[in-house]
Every structure is written in C-alpha cells, then in structure tokens.
N, C-alpha and C. Protein backbone atom coordinates (compact mmCIF):
# COMPACT_ATOMS: atom_id res chain seq x y z
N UNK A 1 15.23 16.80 6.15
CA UNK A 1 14.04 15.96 6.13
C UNK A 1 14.22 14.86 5.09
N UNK A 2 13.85 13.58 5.57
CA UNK A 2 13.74 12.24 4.62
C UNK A 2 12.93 12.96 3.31
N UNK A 3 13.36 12.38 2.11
CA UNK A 3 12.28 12.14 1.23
C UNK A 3 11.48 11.54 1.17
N UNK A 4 10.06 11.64 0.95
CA UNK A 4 9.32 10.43 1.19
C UNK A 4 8.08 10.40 0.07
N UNK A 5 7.67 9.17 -0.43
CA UNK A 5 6.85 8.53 -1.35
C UNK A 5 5.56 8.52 -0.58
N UNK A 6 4.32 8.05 -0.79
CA UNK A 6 3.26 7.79 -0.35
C UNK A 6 2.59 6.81 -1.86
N UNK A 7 2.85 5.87 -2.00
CA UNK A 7 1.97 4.98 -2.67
C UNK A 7 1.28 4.22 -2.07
N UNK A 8 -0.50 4.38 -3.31
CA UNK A 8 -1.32 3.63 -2.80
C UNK A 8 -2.09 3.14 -4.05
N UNK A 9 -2.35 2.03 -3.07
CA UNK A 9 -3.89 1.18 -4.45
C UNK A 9 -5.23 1.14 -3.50
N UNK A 10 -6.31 2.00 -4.19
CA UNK A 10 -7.31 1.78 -3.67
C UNK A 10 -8.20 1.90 -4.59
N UNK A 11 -8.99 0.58 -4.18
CA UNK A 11 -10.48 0.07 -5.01
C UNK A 11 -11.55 0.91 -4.97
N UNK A 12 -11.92 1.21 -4.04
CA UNK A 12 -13.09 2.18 -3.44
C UNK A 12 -13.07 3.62 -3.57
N UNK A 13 -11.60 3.70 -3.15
CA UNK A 13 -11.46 5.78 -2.62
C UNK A 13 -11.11 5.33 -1.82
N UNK A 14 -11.34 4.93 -0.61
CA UNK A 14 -11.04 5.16 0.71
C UNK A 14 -9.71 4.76 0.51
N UNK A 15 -8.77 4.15 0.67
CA UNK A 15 -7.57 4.06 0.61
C UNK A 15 -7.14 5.13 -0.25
N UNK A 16 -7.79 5.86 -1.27
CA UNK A 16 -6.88 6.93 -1.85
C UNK A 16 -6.91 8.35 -0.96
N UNK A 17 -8.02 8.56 -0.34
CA UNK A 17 -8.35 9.19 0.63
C UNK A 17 -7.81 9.71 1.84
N UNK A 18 -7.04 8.39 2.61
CA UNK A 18 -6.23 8.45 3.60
C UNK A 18 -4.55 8.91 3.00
N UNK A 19 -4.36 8.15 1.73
CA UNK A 19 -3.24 8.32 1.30
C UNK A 19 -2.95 9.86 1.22
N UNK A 20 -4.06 10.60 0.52
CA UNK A 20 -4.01 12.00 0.23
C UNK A 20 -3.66 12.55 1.75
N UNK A 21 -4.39 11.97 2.65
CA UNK A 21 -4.35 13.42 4.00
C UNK A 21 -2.86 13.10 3.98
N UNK A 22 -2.14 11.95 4.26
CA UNK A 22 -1.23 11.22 4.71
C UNK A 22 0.01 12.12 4.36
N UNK A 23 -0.22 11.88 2.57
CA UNK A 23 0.73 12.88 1.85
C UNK A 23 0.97 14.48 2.56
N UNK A 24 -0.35 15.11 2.46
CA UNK A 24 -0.42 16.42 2.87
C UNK A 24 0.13 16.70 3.84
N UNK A 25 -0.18 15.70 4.78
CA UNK A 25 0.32 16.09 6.62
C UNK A 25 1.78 15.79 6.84
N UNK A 26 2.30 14.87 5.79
CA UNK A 26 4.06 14.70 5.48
C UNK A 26 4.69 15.29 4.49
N UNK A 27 4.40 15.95 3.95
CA UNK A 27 5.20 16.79 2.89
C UNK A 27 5.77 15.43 1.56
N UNK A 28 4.79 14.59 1.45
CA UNK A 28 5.58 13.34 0.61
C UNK A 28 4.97 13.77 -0.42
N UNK A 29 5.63 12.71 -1.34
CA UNK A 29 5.20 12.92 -3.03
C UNK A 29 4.26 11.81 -2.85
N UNK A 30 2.88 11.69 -4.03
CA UNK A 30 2.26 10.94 -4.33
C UNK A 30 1.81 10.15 -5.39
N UNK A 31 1.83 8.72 -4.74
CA UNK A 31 1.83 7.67 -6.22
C UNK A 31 0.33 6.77 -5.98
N UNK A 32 -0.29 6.72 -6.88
CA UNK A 32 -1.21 6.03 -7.12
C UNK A 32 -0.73 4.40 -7.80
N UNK A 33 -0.46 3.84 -6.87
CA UNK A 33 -0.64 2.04 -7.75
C UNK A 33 -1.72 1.82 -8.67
N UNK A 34 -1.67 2.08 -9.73
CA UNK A 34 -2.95 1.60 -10.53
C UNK A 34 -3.13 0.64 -11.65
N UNK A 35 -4.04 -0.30 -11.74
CA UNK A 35 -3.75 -1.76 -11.79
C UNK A 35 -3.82 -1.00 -13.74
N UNK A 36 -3.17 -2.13 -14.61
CA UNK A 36 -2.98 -2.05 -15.84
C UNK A 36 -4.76 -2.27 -16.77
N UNK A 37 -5.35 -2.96 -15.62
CA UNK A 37 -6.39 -3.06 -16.45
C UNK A 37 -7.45 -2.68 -14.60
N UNK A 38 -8.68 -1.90 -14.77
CA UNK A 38 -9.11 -1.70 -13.86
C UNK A 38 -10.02 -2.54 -13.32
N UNK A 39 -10.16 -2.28 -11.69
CA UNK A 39 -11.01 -2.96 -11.43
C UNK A 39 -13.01 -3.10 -11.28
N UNK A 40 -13.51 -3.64 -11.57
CA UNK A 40 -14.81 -3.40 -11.71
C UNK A 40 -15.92 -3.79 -10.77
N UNK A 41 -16.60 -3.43 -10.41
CA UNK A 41 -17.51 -4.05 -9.36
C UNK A 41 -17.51 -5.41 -9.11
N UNK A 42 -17.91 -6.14 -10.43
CA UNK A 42 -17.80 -7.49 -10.45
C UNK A 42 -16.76 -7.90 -10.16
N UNK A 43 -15.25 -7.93 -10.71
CA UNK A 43 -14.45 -8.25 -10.07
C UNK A 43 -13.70 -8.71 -8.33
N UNK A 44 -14.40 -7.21 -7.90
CA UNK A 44 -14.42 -6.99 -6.78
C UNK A 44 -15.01 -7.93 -5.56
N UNK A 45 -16.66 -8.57 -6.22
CA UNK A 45 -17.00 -9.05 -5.20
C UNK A 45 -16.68 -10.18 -4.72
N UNK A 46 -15.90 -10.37 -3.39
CA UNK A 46 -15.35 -11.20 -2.85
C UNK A 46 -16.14 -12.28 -2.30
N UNK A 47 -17.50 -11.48 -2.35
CA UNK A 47 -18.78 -13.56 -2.21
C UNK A 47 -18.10 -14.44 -3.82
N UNK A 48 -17.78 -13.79 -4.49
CA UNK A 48 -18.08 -14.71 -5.70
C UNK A 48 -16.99 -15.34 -6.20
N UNK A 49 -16.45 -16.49 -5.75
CA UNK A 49 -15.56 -17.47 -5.84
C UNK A 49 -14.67 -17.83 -7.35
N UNK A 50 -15.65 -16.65 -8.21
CA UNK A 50 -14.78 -16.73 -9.68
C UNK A 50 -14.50 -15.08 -10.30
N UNK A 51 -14.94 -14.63 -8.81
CA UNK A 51 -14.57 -13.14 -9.45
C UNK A 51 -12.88 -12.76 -9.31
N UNK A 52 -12.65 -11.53 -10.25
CA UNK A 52 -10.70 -11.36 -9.98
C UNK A 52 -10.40 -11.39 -8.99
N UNK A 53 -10.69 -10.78 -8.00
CA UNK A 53 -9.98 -10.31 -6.58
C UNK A 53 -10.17 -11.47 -6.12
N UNK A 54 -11.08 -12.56 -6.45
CA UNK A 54 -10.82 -13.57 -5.85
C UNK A 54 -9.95 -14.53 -5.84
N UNK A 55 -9.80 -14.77 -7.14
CA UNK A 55 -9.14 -15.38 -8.00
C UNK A 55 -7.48 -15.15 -8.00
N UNK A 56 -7.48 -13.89 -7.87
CA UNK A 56 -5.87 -13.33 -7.82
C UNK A 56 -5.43 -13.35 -6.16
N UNK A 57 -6.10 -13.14 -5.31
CA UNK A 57 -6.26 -13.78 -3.94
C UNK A 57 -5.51 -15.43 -3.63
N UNK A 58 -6.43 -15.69 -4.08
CA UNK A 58 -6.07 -17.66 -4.18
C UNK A 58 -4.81 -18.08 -4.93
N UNK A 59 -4.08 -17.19 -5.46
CA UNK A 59 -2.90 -17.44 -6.53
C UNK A 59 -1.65 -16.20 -5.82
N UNK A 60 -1.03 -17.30 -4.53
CA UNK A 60 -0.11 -16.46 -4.68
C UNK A 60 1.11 -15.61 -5.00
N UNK A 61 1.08 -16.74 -6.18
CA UNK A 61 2.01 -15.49 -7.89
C UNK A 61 1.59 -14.84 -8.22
N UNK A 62 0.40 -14.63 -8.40
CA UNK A 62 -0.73 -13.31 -8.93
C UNK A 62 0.02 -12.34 -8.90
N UNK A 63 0.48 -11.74 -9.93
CA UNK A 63 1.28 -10.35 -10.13
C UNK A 63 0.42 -8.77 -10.88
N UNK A 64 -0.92 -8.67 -10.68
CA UNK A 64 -1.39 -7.70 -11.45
C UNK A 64 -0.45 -6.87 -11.82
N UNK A 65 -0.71 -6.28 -13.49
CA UNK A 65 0.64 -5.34 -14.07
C UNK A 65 -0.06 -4.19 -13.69
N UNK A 66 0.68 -3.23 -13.38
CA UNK A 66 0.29 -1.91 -12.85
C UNK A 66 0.85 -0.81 -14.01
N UNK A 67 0.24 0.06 -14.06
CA UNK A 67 -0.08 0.83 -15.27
C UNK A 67 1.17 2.20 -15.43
N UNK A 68 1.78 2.64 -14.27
CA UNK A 68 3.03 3.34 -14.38
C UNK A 68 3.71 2.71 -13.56
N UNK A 69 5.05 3.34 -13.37
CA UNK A 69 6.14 3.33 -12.54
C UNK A 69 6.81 4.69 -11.99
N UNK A 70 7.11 4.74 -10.44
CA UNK A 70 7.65 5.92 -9.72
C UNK A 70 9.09 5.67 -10.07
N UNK A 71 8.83 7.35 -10.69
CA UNK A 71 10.39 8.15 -11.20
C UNK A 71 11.10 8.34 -10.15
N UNK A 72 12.55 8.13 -10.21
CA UNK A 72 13.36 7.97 -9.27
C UNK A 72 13.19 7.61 -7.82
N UNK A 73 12.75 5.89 -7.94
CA UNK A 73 12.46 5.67 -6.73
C UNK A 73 13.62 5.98 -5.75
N UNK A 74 14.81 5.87 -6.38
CA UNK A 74 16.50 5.90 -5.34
C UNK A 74 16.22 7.11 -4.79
N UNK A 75 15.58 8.03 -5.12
CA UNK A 75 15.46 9.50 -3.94
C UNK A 75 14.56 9.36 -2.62
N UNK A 76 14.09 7.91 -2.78
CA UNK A 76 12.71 8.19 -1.24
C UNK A 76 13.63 7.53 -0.45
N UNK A 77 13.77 7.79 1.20
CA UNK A 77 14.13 6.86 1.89
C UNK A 77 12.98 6.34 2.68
N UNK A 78 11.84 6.63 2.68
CA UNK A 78 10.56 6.52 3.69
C UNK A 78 9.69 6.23 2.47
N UNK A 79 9.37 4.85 2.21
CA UNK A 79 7.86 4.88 1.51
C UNK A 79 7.18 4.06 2.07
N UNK A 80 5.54 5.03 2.52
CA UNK A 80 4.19 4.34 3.21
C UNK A 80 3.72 3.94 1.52
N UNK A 81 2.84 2.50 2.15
CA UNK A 81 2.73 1.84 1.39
C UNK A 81 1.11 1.61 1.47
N UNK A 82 -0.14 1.93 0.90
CA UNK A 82 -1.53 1.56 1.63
C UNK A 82 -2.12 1.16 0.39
N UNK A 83 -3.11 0.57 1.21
CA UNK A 83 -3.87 -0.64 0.33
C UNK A 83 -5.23 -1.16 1.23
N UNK A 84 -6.27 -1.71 0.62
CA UNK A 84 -7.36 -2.08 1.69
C UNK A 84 -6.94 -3.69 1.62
N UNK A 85 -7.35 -4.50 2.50
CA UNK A 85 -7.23 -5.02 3.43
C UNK A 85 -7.99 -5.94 2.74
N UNK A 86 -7.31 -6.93 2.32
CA UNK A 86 -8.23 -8.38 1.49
C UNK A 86 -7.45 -9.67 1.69
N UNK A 87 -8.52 -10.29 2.18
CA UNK A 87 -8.27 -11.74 2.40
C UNK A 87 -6.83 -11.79 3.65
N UNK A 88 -7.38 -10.71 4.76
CA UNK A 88 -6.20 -10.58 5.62
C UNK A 88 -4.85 -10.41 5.27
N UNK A 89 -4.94 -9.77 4.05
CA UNK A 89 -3.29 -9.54 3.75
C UNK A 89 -3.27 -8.13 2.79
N UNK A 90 -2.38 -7.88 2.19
CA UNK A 90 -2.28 -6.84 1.09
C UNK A 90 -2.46 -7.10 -0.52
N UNK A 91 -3.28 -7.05 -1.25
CA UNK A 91 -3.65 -7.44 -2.47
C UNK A 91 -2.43 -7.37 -3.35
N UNK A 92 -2.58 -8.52 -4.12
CA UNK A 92 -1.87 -8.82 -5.17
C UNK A 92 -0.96 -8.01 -5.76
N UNK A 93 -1.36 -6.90 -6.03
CA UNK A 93 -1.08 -5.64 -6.77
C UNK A 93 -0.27 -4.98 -6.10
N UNK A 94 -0.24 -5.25 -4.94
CA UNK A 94 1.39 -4.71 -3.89
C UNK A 94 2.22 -5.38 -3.98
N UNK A 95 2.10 -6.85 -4.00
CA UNK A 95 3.42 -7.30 -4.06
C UNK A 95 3.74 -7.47 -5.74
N UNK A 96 3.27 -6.58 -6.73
CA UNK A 96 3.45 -6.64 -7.89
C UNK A 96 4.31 -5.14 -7.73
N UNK A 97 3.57 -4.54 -6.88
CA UNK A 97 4.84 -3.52 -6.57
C UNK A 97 6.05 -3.09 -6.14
N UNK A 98 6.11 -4.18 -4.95
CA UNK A 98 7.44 -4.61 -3.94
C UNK A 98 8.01 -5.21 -5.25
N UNK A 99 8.13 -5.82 -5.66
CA UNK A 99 9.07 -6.43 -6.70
C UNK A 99 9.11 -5.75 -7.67
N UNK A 100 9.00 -4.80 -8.03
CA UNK A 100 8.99 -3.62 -9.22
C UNK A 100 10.73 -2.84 -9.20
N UNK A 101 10.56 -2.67 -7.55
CA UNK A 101 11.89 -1.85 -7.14
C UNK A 101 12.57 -2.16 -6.14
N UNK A 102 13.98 -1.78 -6.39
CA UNK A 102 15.14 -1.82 -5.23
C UNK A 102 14.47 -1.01 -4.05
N UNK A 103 14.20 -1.56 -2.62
CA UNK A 103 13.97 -0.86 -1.51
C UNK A 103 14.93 -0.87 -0.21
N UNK A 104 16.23 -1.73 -0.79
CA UNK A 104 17.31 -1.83 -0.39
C UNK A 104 17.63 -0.04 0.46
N UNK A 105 17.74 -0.74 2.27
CA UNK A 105 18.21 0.81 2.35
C UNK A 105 17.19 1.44 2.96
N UNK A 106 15.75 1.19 2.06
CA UNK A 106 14.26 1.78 2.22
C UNK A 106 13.63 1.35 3.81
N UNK A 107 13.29 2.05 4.49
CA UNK A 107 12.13 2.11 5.30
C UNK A 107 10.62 2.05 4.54
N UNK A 108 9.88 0.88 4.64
CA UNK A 108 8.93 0.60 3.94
C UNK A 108 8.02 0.42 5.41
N UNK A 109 6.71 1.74 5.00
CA UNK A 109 5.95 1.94 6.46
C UNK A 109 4.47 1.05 5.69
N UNK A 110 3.89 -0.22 5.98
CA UNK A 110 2.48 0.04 5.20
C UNK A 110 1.10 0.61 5.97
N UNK A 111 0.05 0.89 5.29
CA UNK A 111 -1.04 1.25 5.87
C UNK A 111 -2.11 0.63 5.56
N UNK A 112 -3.32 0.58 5.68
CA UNK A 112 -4.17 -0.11 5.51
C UNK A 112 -5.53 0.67 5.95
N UNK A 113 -6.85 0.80 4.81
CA UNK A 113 -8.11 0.72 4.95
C UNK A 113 -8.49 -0.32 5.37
N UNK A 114 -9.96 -0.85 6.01
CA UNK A 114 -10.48 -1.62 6.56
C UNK A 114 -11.72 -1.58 7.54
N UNK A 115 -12.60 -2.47 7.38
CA UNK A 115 -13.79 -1.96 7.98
C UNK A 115 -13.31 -2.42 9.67
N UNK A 116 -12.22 -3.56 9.62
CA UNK A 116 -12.14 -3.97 10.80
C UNK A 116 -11.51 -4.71 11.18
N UNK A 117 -10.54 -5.51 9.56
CA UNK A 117 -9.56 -6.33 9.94
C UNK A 117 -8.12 -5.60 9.75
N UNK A 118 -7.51 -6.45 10.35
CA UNK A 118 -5.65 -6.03 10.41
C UNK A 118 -4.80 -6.12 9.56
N UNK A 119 -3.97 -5.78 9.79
CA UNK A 119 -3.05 -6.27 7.97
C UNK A 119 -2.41 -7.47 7.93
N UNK A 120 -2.81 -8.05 9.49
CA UNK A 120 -2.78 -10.08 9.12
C UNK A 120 -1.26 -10.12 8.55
N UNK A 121 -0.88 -10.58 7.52
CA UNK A 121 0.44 -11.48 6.80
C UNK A 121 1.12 -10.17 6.58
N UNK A 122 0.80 -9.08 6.11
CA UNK A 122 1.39 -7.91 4.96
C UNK A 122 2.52 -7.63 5.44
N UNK A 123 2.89 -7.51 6.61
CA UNK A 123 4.20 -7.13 6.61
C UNK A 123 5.56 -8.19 6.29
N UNK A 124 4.88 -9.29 6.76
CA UNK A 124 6.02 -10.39 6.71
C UNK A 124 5.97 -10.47 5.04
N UNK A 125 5.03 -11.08 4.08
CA UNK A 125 4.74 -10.61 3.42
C UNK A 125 5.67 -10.05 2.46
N UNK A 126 5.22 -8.73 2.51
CA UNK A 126 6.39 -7.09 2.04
C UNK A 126 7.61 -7.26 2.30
N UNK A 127 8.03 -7.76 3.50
CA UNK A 127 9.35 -8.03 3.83
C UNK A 127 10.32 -8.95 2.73
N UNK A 128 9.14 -9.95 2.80
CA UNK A 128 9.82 -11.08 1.72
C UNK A 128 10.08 -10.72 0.39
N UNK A 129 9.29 -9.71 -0.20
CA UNK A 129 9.32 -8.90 -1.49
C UNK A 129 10.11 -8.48 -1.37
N UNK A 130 11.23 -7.56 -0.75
CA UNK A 130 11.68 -6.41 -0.57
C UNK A 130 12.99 -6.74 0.27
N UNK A 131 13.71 -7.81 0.30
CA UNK A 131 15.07 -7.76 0.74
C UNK A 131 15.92 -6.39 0.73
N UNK A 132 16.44 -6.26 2.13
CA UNK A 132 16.93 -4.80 1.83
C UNK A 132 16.49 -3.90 2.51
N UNK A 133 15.55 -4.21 2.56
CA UNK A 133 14.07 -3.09 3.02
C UNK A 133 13.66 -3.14 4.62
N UNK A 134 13.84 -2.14 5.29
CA UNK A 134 12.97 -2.65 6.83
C UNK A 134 11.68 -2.26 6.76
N UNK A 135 10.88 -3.25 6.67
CA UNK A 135 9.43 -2.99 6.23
C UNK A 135 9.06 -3.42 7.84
N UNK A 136 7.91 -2.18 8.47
CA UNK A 136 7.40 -1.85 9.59
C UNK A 136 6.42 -2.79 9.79
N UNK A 137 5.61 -3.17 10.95
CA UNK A 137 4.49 -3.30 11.13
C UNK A 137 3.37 -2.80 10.69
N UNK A 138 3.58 -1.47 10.54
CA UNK A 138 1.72 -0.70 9.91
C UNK A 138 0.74 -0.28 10.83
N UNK A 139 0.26 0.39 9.77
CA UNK A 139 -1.43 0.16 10.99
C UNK A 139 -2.50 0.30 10.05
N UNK A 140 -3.80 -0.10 10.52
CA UNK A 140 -5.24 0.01 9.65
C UNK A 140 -5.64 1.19 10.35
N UNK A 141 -6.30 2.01 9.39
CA UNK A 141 -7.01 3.19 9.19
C UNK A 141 -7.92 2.94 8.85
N UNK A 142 -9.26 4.14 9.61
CA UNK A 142 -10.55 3.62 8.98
C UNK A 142 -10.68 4.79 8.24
N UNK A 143 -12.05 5.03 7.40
CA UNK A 143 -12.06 5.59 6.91
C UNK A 143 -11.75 7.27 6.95
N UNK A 144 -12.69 7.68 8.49
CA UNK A 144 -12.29 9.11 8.72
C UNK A 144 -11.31 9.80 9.81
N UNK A 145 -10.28 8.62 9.64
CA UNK A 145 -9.02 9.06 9.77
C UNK A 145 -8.67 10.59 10.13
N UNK A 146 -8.38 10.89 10.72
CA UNK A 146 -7.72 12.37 11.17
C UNK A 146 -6.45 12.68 10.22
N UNK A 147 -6.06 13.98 9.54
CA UNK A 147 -5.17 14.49 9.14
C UNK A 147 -3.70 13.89 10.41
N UNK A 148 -4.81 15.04 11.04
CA UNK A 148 -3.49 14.89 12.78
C UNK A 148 -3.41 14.09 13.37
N UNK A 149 -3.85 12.78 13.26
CA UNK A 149 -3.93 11.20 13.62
C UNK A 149 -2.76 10.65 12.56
N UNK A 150 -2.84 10.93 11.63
CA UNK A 150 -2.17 10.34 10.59
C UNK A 150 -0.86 10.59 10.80
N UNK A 151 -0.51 12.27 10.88
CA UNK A 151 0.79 12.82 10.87
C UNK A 151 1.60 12.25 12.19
N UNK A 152 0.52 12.24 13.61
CA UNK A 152 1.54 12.17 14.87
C UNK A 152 2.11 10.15 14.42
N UNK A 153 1.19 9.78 13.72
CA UNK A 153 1.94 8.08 13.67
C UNK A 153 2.68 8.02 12.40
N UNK A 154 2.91 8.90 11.76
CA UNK A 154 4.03 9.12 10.73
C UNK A 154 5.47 9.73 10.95
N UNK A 155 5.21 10.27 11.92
CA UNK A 155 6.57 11.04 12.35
C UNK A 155 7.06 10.01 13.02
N UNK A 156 7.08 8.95 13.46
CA UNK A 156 8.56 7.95 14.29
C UNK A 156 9.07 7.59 12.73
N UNK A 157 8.36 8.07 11.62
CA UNK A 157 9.23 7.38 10.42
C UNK A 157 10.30 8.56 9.93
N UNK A 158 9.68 9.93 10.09
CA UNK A 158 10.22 11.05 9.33
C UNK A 158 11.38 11.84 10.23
N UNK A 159 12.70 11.75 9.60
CA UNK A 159 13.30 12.59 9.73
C UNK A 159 13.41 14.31 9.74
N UNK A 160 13.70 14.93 11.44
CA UNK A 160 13.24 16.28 11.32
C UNK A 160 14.42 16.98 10.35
C-alpha cells in the first residue's frame, strides 16, 4: 500500500471534518495546515474588501506562514490536499504549502469544501507550485460527505 498524507486547512471545521473521515477511510497520516497566525471571523469576511482573506486573495504572492511542517514528507507518495473553496480557487495558504516541499514523483489529489462552487483554477494552480508533481483534478465535498463516498473516490489514487 502507497503511503499517504492527508493535509488540510480549514477555516470553519468543515474542511477539517472531511479531511478526518478521508484519513480514517484511507489508512493516511494526518496534517493540519495551520496558518502561523490564526484566522478570525473578521478576517474571514469576504463582503469586506479590507479584510485578510480578502486581501491575501487579491495578492497573488500572498504566502501565509504556516505554523509546522510534515516530517518526512519523502515517505508519502499520495498526498490529498483540502481546503475550502475561496475566490474560486485554493487559498493562499496552500500554495504557501506547495512550495514548502519537493512533490517531485508525488501524486498530489486536492479536495475541496464548498457550499457550491468548484475548485475553479486549483489544480492548474497546484500544478504550477509543484513541478514534479501530477497534481489531479479533485473534487468538492460538501459538508456531510459519506465516509464510503470518500473512500470509493480515493481508491483510483491508492495502491492495493
């Protein structure tokens, strides 16, 4: 069986949520992306044209520093990658992650929370981060996601 990672950044829960069944139903290890400084309601709200997420949105160098780093990434060959779904793409804070590490080699699967949009740019995106890397298409997950929904669209990644 592949080794496999499951990192995620989620604002809400819900993206940590799915990540968890995700993990469970694949036998992967789990990483929490978590931003160096957190995020706060205010930040968050995306009406408000001077809040962070907005702000780091509109800037696309925006590198939020993230608060650890996954130990021996060279052991995963499969890492799902999830995140909610902002400004039709993958927040800042992922591609502060894609550039963190060699994924050279890596199968990079992403996922996505969302009330209803797609992951839009993220893969091309991720790709561009991540030379090396065959970074997938994805899919958006809503919130109450099935364990066994999760696992049967994880296995074209996992080696039996």
């Amino acid at each position: 069986m592949s080794k496999i990672l499951t990192a995620y950044f989620s604002a809400s829960g819900v993206t940590r949520r799915v990540a968890e069944k995700l993990a469970k139903e694949t036998g992967a290890d789990l990483f929490e992306i978590e931003p160096e400084i957190p995020y706060t309601d205010a930040d968050l709200d995306w009406m408000d044209k001077k809040s962070r997420s907005t702000v780091e949105m509109n800037d696309r160098g925006c590198r939020p520093a993230i608060r650890s780093r996954v130990e021996n990434m060279e052991q995963y060959e499969v890492v799902f990658v999830g995140f909610p779904v902002w400004w039709y793409r993958e927040p800042s804070i992922i591609d502060t992650f894609m550039e963190q590490y060699d994924f050279t080699g890596k199968t990079v699967v992403p996922f996505a929370t969302s009330g209803g949009s797609g992951l839009g740019s993220s893969r091309k995106n991720m790709q561009a981060l991540s030379a090396g890397a065959r970074v997938e298409e994805g899919k958006r997950f809503s919130a109450g996601v099935s364990g066994r929904e999760l696992a049967g669209w994880a296995a074209e990644w996992i080696a039996g």
